[in-house]
Protein backbone atom coordinates (compact mmCIF):
# COMPACT_ATOMS: atom_id res chain seq x y z
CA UNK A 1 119.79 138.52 106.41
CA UNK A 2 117.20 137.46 104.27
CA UNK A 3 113.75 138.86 105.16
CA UNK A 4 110.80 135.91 105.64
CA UNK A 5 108.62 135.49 102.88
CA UNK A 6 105.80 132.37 104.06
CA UNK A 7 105.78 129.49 100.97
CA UNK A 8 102.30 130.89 99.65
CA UNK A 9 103.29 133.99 99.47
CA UNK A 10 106.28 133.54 97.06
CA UNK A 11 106.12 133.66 93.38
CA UNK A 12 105.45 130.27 91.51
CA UNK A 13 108.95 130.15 90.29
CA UNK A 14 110.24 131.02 93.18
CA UNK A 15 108.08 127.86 94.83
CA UNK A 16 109.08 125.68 91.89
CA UNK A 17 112.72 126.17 92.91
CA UNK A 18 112.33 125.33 96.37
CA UNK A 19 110.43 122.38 95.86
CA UNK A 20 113.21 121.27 93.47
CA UNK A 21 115.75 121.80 96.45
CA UNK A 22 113.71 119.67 98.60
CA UNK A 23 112.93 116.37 96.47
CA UNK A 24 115.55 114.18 96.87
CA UNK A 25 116.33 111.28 94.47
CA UNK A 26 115.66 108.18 95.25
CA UNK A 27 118.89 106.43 93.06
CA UNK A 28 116.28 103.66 91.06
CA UNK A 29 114.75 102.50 94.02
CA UNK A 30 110.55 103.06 93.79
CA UNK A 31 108.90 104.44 97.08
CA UNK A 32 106.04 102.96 97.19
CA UNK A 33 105.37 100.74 100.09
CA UNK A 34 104.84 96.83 98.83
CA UNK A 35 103.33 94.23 101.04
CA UNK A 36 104.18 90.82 100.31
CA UNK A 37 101.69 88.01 99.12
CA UNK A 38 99.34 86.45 101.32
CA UNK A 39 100.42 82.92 100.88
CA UNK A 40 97.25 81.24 101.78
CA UNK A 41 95.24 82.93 99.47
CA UNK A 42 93.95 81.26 96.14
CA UNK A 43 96.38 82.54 93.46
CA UNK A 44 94.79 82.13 90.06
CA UNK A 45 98.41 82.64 88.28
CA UNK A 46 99.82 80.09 90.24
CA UNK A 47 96.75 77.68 90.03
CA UNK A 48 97.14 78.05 86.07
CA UNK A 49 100.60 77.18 85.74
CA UNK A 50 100.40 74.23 88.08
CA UNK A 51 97.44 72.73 85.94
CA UNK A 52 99.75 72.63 82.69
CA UNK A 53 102.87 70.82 84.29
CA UNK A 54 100.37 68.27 86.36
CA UNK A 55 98.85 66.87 82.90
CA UNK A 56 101.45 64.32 82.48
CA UNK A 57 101.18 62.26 79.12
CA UNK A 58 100.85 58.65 80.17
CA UNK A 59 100.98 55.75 77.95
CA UNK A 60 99.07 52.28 78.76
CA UNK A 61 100.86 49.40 76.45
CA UNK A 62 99.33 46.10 77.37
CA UNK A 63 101.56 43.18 77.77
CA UNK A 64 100.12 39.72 76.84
């Protein structure tokens, strides 16, 4: 049996190793927590790309 030996106490390779042991991979997903958009807030982005499409050319021919 393996006498204890507390985490701050053991040799930073030794630390490095166990740390290693403990992270666990997350397979390509990020872990960051995301909160979605508030949807009633003025979105700049959005306000921008709506302003291009709205400009509709328009052609007056008059008809006699």
């Amino acid at each position: 049996m393996e006498k204890f030996i507390p985490f701050e106490k053991l040799s930073k390779k030794k630390q490095k190793e166990l740390n290693a042991i403990k992270r666990k991979d997350w397979n390509g997903i990020n872990p960051v927590t995301r909160k979605s958009e508030n949807p009633k807030a003025y979105n700049r982005r959005k306000a921008q790309k709506r302003s291009e499409f709205d400009s509709v050319p328009f052609c007056f021919i008059p008809i006699f």
